[in-house]
ModelCIF file with pLDDT and N, C-alpha, C, O atoms, coordinates in Angstrom:
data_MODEL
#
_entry.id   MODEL 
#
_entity.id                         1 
_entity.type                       polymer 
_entity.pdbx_number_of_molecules   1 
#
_entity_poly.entity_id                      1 
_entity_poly.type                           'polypeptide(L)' 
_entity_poly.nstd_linkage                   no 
_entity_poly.nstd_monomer                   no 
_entity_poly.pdbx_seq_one_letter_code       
;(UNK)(UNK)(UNK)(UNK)(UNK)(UNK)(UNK)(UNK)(UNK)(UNK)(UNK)(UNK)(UNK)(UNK)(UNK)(UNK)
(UNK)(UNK)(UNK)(UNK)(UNK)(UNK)(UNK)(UNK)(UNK)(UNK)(UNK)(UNK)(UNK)(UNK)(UNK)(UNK)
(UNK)(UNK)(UNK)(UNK)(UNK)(UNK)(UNK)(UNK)(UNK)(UNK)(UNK)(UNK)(UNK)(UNK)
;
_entity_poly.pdbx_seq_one_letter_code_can   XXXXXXXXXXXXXXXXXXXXXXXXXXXXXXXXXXXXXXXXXXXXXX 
_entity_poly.pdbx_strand_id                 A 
#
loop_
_entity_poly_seq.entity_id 
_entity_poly_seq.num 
_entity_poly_seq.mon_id 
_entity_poly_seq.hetero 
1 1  UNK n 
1 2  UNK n 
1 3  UNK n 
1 4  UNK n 
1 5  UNK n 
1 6  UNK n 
1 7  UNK n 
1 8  UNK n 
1 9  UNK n 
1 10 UNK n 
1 11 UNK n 
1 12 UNK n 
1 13 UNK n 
1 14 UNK n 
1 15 UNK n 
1 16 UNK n 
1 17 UNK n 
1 18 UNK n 
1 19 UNK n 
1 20 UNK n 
1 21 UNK n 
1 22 UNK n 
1 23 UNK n 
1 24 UNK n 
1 25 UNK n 
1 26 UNK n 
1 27 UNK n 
1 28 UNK n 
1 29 UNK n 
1 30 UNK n 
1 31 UNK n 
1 32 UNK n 
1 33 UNK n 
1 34 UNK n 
1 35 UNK n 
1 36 UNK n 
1 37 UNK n 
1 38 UNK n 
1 39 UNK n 
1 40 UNK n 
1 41 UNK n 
1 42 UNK n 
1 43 UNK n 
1 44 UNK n 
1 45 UNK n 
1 46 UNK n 
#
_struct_asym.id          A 
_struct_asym.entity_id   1 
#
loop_
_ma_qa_metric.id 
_ma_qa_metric.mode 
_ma_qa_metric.name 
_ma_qa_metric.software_group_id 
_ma_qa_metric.type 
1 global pLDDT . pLDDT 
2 local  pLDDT . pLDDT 
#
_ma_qa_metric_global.metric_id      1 
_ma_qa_metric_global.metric_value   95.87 
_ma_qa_metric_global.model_id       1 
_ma_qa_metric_global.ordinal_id     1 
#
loop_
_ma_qa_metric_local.label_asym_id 
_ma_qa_metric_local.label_comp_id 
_ma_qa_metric_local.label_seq_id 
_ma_qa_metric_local.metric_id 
_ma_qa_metric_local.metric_value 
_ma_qa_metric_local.model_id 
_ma_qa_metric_local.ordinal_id 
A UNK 1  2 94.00 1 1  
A UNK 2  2 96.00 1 2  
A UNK 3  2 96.00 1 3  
A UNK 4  2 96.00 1 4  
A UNK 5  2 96.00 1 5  
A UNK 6  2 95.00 1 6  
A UNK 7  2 94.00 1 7  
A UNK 8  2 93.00 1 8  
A UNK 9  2 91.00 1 9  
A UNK 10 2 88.00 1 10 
A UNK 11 2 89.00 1 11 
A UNK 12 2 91.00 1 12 
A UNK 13 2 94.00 1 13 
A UNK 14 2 94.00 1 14 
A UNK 15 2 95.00 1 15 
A UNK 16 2 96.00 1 16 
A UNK 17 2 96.00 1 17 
A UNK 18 2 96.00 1 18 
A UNK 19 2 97.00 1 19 
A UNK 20 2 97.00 1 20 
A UNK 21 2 97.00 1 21 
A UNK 22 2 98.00 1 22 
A UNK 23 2 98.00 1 23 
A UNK 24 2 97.00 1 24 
A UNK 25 2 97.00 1 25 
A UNK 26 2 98.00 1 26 
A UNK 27 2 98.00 1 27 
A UNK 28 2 98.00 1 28 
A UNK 29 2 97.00 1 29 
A UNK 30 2 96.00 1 30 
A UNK 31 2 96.00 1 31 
A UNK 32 2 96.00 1 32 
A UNK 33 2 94.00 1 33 
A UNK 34 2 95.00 1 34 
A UNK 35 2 96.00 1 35 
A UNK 36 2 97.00 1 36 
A UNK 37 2 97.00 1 37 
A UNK 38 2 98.00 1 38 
A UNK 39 2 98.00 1 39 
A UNK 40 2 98.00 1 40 
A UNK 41 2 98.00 1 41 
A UNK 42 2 98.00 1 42 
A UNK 43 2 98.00 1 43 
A UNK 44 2 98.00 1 44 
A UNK 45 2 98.00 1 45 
A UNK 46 2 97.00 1 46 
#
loop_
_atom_site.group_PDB 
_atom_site.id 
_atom_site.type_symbol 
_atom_site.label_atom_id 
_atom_site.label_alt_id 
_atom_site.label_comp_id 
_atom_site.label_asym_id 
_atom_site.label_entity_id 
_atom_site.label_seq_id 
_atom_site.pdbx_PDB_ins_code 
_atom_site.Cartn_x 
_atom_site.Cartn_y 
_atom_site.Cartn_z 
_atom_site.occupancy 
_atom_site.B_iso_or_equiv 
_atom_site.pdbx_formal_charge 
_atom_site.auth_seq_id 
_atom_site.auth_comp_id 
_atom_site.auth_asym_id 
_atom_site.auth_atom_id 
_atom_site.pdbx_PDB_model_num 
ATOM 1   N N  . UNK A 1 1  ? -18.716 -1.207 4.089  1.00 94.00 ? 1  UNK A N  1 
ATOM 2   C CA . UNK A 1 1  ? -17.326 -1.556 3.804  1.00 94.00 ? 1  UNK A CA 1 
ATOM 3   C C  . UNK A 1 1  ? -16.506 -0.312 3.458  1.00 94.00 ? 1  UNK A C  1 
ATOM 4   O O  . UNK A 1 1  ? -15.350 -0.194 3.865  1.00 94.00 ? 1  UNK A O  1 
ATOM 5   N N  . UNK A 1 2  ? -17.149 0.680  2.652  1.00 96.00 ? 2  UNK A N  1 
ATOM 6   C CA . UNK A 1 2  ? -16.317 1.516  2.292  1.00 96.00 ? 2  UNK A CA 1 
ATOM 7   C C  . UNK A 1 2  ? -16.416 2.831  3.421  1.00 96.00 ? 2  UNK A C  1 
ATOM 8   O O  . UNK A 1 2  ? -15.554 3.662  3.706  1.00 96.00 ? 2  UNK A O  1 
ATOM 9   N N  . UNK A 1 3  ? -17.249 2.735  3.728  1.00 96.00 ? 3  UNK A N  1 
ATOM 10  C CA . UNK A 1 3  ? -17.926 3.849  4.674  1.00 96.00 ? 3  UNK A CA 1 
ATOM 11  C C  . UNK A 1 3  ? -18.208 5.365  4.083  1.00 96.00 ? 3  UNK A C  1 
ATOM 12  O O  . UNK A 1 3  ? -18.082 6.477  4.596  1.00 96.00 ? 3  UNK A O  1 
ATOM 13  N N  . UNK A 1 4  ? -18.733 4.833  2.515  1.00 96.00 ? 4  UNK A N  1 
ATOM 14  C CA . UNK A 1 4  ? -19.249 6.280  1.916  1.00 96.00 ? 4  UNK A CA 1 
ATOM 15  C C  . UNK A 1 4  ? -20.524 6.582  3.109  1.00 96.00 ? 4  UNK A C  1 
ATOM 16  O O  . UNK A 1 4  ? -21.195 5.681  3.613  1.00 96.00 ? 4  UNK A O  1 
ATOM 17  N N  . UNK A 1 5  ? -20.654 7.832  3.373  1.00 96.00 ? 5  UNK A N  1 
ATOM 18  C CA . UNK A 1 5  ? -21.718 8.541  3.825  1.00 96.00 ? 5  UNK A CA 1 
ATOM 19  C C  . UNK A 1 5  ? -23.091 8.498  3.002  1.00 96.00 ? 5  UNK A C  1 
ATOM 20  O O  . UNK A 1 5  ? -23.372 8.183  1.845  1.00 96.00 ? 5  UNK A O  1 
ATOM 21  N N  . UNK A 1 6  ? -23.984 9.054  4.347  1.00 95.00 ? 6  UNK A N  1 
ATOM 22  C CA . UNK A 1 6  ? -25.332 8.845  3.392  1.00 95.00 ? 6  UNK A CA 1 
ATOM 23  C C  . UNK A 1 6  ? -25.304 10.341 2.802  1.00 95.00 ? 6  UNK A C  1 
ATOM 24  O O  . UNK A 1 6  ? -25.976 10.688 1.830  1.00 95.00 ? 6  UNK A O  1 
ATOM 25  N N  . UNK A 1 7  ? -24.556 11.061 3.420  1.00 94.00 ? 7  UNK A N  1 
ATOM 26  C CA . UNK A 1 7  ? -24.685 12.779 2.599  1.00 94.00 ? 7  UNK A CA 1 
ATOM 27  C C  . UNK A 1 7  ? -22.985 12.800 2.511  1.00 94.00 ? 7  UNK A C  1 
ATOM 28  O O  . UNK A 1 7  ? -22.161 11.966 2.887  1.00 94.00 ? 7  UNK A O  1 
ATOM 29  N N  . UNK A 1 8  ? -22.882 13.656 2.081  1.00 93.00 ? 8  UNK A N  1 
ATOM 30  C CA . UNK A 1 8  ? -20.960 14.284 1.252  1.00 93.00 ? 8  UNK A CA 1 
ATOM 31  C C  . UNK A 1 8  ? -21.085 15.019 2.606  1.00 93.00 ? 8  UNK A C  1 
ATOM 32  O O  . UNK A 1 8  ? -22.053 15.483 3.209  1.00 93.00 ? 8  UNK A O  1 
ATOM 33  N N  . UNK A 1 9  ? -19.534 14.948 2.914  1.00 91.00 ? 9  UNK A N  1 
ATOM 34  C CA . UNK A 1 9  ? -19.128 16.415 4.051  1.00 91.00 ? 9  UNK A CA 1 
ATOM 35  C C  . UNK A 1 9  ? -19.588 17.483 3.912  1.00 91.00 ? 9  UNK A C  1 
ATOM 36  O O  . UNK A 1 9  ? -19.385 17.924 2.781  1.00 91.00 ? 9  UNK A O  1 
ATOM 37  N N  . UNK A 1 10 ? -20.290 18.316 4.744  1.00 88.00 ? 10 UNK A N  1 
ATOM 38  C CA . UNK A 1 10 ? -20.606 19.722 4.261  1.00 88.00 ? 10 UNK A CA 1 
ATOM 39  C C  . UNK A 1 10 ? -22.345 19.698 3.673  1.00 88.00 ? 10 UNK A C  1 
ATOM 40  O O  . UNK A 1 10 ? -23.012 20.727 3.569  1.00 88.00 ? 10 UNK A O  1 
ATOM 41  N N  . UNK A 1 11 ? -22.536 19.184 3.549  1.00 89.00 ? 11 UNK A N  1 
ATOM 42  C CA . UNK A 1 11 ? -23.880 19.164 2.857  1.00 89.00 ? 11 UNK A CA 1 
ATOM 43  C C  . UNK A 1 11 ? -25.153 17.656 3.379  1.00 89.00 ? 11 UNK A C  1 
ATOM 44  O O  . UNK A 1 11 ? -24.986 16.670 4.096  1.00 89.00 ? 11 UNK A O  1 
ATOM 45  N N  . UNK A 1 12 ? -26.204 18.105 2.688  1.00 91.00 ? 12 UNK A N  1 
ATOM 46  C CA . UNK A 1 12 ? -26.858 17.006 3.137  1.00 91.00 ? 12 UNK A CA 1 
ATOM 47  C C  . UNK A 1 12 ? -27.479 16.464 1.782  1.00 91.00 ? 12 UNK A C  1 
ATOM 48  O O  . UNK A 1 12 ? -27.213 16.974 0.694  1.00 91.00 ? 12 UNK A O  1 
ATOM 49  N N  . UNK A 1 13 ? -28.482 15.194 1.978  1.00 94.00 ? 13 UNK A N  1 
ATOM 50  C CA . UNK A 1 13 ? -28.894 14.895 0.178  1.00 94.00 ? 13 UNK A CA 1 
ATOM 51  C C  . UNK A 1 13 ? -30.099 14.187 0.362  1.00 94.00 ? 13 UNK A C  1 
ATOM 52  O O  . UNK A 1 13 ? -30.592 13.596 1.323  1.00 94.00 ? 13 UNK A O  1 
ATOM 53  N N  . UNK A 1 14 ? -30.450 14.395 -0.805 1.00 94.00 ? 14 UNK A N  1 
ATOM 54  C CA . UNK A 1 14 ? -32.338 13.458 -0.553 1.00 94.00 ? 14 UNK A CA 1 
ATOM 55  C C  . UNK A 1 14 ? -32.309 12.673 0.551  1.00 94.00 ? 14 UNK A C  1 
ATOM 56  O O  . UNK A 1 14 ? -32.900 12.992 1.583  1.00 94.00 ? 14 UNK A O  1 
ATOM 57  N N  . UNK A 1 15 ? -31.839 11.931 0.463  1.00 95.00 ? 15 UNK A N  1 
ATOM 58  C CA . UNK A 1 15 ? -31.840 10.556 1.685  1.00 95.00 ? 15 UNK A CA 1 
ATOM 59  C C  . UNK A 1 15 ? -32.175 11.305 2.760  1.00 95.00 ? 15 UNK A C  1 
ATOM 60  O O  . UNK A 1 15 ? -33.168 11.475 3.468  1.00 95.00 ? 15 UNK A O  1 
ATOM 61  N N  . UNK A 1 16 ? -30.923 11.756 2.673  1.00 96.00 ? 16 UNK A N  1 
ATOM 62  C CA . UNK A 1 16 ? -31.314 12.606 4.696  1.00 96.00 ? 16 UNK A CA 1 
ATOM 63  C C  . UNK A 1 16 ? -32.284 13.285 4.771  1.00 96.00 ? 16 UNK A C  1 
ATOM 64  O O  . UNK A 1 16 ? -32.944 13.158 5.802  1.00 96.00 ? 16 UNK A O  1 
ATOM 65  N N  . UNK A 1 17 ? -32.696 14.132 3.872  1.00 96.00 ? 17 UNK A N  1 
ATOM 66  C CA . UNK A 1 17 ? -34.119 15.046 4.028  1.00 96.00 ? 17 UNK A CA 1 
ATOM 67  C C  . UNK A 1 17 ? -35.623 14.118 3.961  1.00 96.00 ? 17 UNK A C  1 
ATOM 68  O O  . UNK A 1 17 ? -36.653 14.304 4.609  1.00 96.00 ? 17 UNK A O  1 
ATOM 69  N N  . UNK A 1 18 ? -35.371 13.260 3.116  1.00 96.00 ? 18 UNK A N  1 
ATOM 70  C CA . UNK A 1 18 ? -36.361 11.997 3.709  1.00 96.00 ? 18 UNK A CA 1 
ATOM 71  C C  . UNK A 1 18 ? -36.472 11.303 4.558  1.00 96.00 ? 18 UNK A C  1 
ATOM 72  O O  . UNK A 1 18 ? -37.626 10.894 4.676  1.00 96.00 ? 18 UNK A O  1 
ATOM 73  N N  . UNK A 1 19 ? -35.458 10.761 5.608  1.00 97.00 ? 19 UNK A N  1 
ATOM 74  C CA . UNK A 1 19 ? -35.170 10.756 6.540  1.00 97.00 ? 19 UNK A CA 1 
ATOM 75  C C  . UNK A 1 19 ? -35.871 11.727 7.709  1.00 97.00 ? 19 UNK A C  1 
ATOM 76  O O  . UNK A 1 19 ? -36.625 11.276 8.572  1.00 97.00 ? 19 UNK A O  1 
ATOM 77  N N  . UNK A 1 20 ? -35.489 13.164 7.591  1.00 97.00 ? 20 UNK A N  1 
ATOM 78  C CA . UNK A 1 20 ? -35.728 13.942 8.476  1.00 97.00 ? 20 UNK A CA 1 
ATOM 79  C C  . UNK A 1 20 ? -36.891 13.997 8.465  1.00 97.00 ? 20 UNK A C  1 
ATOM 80  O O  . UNK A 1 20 ? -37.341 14.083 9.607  1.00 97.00 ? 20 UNK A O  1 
ATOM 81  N N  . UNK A 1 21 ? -37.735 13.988 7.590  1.00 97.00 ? 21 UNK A N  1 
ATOM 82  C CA . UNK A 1 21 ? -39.206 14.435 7.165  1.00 97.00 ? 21 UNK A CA 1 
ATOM 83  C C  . UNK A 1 21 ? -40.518 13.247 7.666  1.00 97.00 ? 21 UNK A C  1 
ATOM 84  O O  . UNK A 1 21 ? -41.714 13.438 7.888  1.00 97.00 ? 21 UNK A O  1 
ATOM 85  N N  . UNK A 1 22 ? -39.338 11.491 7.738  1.00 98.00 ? 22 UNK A N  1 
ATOM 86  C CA . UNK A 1 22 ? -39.702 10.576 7.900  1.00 98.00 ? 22 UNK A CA 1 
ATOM 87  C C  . UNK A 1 22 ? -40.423 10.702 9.848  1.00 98.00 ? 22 UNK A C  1 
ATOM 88  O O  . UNK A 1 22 ? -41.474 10.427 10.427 1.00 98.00 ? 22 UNK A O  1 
ATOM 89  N N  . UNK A 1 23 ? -38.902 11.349 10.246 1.00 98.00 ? 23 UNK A N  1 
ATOM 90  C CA . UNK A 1 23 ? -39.153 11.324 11.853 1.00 98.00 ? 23 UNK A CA 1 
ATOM 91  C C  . UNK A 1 23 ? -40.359 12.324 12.357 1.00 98.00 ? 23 UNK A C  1 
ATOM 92  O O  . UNK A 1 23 ? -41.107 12.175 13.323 1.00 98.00 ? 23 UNK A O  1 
ATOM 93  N N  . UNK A 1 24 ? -40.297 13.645 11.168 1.00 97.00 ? 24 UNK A N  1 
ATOM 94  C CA . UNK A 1 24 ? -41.564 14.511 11.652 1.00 97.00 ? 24 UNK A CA 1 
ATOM 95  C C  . UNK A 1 24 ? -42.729 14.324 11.233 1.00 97.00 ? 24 UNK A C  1 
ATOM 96  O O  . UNK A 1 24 ? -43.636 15.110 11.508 1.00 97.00 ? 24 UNK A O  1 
ATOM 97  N N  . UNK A 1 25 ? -42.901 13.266 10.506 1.00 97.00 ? 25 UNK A N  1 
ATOM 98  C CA . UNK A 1 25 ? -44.223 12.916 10.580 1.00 97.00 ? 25 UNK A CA 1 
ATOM 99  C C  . UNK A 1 25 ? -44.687 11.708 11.267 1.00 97.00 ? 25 UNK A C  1 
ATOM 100 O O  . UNK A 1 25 ? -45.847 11.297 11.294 1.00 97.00 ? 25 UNK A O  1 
ATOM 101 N N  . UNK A 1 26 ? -43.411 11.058 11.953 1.00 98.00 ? 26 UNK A N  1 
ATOM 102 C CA . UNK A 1 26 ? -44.068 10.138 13.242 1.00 98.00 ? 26 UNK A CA 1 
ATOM 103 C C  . UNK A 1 26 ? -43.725 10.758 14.378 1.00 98.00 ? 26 UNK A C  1 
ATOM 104 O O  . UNK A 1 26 ? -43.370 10.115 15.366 1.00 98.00 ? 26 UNK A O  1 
ATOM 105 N N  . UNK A 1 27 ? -43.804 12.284 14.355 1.00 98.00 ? 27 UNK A N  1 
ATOM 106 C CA . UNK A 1 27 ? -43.941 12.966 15.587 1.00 98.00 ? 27 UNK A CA 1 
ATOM 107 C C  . UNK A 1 27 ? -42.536 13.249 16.840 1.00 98.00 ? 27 UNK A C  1 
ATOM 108 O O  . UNK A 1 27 ? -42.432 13.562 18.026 1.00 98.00 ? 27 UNK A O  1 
ATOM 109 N N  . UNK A 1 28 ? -41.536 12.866 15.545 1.00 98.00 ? 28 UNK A N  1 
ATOM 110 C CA . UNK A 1 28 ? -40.065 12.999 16.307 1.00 98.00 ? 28 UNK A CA 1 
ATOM 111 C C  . UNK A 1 28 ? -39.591 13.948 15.729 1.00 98.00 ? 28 UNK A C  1 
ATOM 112 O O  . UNK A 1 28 ? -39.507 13.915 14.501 1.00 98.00 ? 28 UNK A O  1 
ATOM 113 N N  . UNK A 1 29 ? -39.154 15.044 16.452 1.00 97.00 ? 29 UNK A N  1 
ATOM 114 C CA . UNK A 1 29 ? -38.115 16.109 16.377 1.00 97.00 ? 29 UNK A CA 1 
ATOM 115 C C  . UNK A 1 29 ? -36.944 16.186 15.929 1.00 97.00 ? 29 UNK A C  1 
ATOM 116 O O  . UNK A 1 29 ? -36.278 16.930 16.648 1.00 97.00 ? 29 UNK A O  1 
ATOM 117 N N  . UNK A 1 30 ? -36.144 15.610 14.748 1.00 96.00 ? 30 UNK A N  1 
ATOM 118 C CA . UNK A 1 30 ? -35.207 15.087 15.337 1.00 96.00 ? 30 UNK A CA 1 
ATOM 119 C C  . UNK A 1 30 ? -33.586 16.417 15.116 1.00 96.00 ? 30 UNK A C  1 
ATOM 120 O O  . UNK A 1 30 ? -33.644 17.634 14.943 1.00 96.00 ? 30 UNK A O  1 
ATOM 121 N N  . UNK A 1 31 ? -32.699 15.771 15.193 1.00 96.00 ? 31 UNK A N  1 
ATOM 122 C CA . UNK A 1 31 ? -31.000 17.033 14.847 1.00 96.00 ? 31 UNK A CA 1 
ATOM 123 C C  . UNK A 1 31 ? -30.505 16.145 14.041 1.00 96.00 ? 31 UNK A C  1 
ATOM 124 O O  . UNK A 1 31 ? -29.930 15.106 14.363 1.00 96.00 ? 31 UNK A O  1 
ATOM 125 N N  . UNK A 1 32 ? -30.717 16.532 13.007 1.00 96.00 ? 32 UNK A N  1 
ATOM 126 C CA . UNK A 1 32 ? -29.524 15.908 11.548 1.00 96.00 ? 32 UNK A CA 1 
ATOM 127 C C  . UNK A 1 32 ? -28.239 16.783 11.407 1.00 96.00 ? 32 UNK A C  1 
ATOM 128 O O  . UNK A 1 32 ? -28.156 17.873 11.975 1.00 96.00 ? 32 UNK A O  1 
ATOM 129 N N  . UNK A 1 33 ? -27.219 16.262 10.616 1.00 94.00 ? 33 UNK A N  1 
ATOM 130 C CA . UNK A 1 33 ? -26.156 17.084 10.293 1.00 94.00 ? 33 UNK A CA 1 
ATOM 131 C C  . UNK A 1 33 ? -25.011 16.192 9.691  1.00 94.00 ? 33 UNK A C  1 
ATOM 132 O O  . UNK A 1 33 ? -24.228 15.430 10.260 1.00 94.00 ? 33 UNK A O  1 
ATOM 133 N N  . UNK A 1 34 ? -25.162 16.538 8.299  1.00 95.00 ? 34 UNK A N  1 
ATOM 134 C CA . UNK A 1 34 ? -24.718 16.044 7.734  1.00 95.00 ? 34 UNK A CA 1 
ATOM 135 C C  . UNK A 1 34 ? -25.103 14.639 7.448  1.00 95.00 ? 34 UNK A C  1 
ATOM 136 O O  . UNK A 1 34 ? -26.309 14.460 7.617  1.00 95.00 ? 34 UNK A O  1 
ATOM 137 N N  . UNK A 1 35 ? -24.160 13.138 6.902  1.00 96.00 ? 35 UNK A N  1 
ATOM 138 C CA . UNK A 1 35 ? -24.720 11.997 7.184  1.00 96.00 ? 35 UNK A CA 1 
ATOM 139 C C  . UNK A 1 35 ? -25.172 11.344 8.741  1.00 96.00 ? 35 UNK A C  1 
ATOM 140 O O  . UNK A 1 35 ? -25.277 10.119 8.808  1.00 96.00 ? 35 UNK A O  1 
ATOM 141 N N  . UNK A 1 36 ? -25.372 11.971 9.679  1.00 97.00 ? 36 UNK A N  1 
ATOM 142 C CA . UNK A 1 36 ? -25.869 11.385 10.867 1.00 97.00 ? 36 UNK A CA 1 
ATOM 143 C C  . UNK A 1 36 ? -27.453 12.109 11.818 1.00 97.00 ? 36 UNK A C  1 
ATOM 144 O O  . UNK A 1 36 ? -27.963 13.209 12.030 1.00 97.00 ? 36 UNK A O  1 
ATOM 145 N N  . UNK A 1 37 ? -27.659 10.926 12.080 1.00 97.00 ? 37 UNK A N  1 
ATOM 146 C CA . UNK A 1 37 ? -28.897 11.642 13.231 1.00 97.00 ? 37 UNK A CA 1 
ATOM 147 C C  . UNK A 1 37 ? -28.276 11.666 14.423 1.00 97.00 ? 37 UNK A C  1 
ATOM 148 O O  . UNK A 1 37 ? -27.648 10.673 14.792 1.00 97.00 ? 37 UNK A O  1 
ATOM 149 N N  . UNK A 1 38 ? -28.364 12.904 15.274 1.00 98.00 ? 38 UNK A N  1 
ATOM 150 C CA . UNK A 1 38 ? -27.796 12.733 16.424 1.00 98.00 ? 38 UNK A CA 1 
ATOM 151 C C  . UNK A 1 38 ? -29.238 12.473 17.975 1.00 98.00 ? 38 UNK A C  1 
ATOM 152 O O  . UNK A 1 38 ? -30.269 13.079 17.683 1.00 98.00 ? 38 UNK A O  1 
ATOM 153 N N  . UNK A 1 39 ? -29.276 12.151 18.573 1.00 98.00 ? 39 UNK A N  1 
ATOM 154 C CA . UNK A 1 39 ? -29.900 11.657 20.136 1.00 98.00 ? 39 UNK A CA 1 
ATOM 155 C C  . UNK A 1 39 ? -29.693 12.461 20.858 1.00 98.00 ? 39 UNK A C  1 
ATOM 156 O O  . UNK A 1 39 ? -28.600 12.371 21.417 1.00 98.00 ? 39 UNK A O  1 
ATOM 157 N N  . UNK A 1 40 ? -30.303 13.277 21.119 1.00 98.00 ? 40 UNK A N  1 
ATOM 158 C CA . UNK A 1 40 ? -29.522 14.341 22.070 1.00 98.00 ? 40 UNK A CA 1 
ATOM 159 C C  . UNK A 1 40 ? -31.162 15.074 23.052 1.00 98.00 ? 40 UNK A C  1 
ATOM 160 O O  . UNK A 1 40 ? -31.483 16.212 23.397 1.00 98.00 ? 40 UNK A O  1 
ATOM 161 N N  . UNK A 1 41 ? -31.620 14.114 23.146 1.00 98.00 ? 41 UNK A N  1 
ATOM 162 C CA . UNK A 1 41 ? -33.027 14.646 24.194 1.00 98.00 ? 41 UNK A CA 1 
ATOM 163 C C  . UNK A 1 41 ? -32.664 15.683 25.627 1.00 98.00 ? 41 UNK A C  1 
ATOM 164 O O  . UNK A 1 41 ? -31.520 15.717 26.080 1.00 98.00 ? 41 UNK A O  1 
ATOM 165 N N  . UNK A 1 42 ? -33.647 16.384 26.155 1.00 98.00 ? 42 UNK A N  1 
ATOM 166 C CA . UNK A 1 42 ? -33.530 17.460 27.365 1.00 98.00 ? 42 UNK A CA 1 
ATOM 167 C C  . UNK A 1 42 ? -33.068 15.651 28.376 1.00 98.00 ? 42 UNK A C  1 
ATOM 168 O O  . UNK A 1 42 ? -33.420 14.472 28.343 1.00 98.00 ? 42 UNK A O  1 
ATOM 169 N N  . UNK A 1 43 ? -32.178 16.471 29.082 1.00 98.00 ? 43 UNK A N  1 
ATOM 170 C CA . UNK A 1 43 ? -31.660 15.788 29.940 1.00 98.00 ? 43 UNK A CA 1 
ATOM 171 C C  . UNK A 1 43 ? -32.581 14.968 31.077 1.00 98.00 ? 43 UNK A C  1 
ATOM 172 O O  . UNK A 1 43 ? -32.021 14.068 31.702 1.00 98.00 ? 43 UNK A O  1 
ATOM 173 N N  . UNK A 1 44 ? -34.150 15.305 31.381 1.00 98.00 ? 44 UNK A N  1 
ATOM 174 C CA . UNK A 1 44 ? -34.575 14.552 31.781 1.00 98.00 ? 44 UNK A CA 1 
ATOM 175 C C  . UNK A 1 44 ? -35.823 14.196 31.410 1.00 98.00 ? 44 UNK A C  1 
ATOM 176 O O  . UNK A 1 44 ? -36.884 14.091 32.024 1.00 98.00 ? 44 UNK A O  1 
ATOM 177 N N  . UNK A 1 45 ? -35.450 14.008 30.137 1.00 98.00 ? 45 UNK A N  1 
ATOM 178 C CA . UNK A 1 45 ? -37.012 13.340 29.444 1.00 98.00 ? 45 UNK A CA 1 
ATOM 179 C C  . UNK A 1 45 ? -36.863 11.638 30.150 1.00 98.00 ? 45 UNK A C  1 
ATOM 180 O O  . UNK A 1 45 ? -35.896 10.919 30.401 1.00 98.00 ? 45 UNK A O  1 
ATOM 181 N N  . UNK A 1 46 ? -38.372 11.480 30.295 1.00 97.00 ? 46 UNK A N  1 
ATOM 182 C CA . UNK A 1 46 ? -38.420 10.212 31.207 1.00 97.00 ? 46 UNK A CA 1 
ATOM 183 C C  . UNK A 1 46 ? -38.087 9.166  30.148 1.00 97.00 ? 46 UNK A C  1 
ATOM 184 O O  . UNK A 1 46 ? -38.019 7.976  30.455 1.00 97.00 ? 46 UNK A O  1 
#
């Protein structure tokens, strides 16, 4: 409703680093920044 972020502009916060840490240990790579994960795979991963 309010659309607080999961991190403040500019920075990131526990959440997200648990998060990030979540995907590399089920073997996903992933691009964080800020409150979002972004999708952004090599253009022809099958």
């Amino acid at each position: 409703e309010t659309r607080e972020p999961l991190a403040p502009y500019g920075s990131s916060s526990p959440e997200m680093n648990q998060l990030i840490a979540a995907c590399k240990e089920r073997g996903l790579l992933p691009f964080a920044n800020f409150n979002r994960i972004h999708v952004v795979p090599p253009c022809n991963t099958s």
